[in-house]
C-alpha atoms as a PDB file:
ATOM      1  CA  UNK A   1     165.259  81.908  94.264  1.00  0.00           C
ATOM      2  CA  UNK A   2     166.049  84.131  90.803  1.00  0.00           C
ATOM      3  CA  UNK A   3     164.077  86.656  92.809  1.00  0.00           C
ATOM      4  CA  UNK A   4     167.004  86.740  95.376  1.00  0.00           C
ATOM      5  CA  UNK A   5     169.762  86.222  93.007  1.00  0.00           C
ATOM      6  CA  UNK A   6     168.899  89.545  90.996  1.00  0.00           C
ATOM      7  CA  UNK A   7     168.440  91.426  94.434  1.00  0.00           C
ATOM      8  CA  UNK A   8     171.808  90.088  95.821  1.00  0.00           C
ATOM      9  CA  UNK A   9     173.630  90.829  92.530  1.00  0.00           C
ATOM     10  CA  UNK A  10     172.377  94.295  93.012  1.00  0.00           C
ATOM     11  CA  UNK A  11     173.794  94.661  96.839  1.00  0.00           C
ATOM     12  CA  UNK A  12     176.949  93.018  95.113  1.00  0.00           C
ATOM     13  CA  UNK A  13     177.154  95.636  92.895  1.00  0.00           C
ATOM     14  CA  UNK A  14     177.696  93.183  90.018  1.00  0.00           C
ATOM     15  CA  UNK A  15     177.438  95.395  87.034  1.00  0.00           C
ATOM     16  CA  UNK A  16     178.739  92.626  85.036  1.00  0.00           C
ATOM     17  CA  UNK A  17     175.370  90.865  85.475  1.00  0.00           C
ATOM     18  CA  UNK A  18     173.456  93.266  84.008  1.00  0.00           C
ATOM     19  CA  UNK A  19     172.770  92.003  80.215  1.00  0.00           C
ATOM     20  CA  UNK A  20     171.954  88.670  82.667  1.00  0.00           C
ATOM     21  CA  UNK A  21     168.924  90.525  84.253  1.00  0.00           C
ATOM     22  CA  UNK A  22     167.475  92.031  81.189  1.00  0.00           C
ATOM     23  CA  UNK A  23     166.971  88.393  80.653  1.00  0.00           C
ATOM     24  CA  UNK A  24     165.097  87.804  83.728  1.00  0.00           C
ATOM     25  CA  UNK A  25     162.739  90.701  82.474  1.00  0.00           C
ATOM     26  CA  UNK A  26     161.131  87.323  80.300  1.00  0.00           C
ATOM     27  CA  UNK A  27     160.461  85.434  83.310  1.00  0.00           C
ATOM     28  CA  UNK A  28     156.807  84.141  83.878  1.00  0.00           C
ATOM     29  CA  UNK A  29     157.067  85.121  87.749  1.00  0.00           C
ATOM     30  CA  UNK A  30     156.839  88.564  88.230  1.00  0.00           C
ATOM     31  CA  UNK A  31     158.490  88.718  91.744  1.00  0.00           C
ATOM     32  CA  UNK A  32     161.811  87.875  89.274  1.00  0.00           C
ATOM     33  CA  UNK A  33     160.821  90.326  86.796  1.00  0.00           C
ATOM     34  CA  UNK A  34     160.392  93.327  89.834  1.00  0.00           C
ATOM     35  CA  UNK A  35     163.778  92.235  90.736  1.00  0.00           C
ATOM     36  CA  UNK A  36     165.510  92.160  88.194  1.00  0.00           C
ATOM     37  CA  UNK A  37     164.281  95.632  87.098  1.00  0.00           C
ATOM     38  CA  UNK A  38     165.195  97.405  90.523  1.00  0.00           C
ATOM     39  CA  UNK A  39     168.596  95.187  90.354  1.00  0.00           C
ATOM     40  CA  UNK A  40     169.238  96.898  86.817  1.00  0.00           C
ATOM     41  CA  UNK A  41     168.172 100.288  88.305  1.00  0.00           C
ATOM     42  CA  UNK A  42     170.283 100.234  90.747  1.00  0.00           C
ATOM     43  CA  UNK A  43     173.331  98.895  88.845  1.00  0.00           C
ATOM     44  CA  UNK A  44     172.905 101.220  85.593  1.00  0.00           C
ATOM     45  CA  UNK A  45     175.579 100.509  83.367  1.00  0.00           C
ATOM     46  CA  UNK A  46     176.423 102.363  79.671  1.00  0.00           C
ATOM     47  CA  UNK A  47     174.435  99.033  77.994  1.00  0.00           C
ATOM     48  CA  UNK A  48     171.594  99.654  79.976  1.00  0.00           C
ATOM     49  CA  UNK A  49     170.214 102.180  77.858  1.00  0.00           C
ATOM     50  CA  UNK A  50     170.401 100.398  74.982  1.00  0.00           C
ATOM     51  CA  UNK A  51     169.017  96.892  76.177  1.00  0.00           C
ATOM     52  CA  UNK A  52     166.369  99.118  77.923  1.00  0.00           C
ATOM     53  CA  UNK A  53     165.057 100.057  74.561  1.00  0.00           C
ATOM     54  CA  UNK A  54     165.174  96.904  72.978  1.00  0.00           C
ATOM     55  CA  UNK A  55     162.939  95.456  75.892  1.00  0.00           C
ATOM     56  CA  UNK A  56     160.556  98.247  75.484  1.00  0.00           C
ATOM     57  CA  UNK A  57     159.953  97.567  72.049  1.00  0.00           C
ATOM     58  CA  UNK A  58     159.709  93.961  72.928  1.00  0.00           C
ATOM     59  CA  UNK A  59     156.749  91.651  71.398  1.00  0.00           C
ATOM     60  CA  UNK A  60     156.193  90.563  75.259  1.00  0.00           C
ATOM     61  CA  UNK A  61     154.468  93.229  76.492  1.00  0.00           C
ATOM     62  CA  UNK A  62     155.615  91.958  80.335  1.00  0.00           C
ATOM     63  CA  UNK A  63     158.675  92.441  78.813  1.00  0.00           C
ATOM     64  CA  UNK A  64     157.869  95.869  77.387  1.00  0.00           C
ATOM     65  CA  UNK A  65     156.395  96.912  80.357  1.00  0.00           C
ATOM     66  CA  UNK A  66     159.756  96.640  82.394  1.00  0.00           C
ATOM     67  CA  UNK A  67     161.985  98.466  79.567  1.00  0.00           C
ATOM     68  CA  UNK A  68     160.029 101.012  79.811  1.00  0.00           C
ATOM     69  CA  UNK A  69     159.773 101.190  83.487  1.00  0.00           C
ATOM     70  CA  UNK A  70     163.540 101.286  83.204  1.00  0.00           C
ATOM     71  CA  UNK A  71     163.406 104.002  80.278  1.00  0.00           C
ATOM     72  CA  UNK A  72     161.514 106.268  82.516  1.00  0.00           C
ATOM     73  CA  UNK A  73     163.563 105.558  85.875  1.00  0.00           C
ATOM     74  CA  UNK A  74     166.787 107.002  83.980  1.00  0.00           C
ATOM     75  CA  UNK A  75     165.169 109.277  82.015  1.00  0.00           C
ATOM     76  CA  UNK A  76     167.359 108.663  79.122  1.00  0.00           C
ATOM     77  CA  UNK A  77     166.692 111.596  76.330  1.00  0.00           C
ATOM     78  CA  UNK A  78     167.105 109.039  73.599  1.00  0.00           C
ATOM     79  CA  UNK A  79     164.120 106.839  74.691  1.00  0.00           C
ATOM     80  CA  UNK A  80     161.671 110.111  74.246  1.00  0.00           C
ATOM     81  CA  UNK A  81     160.708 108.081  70.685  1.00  0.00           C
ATOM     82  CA  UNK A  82     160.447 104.982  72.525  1.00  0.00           C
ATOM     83  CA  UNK A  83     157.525 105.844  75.444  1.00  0.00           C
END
């Protein structure tokens, strides 16, 4: 079901809901965590730079895992330090 909600929001185009899915990225299923990364991809908003970073230097390393998936998708020159 969160699985769905994070792909719908992304067909929605709900960039509101983005600092919403980062949250997701902590979720123990990793269907949810898949979607809520491509959601976020596919939504990109200013704050997702910054919240990408923050997951990537996250203690969670499931959580690390997807910021940095998301660091490398947009190829942001600022997260160079952080991969």
């Amino acid at each position: 079901m969160r699985s769905l909600a994070a792909d719908t929001l992304a067909r929605m185009g709900s960039v509101d809901a983005v600092p919403a899915l980062f949250v997701l990225l902590r979720d123990p299923d990793a269907r949810v965590v898949q979607s809520a990364v491509a959601a976020i991809q596919a939504l990109g908003v200013a704050e997702t730079e910054r919240y990408a970073i923050d997951a990537a230097r996250n203690a969670d390393p499931t959580v690390r895992r997807a910021g940095m998936r998301i660091l490398a998708y947009f190829a942001f020159p600022s997260s160079i330090e952080t991969l």
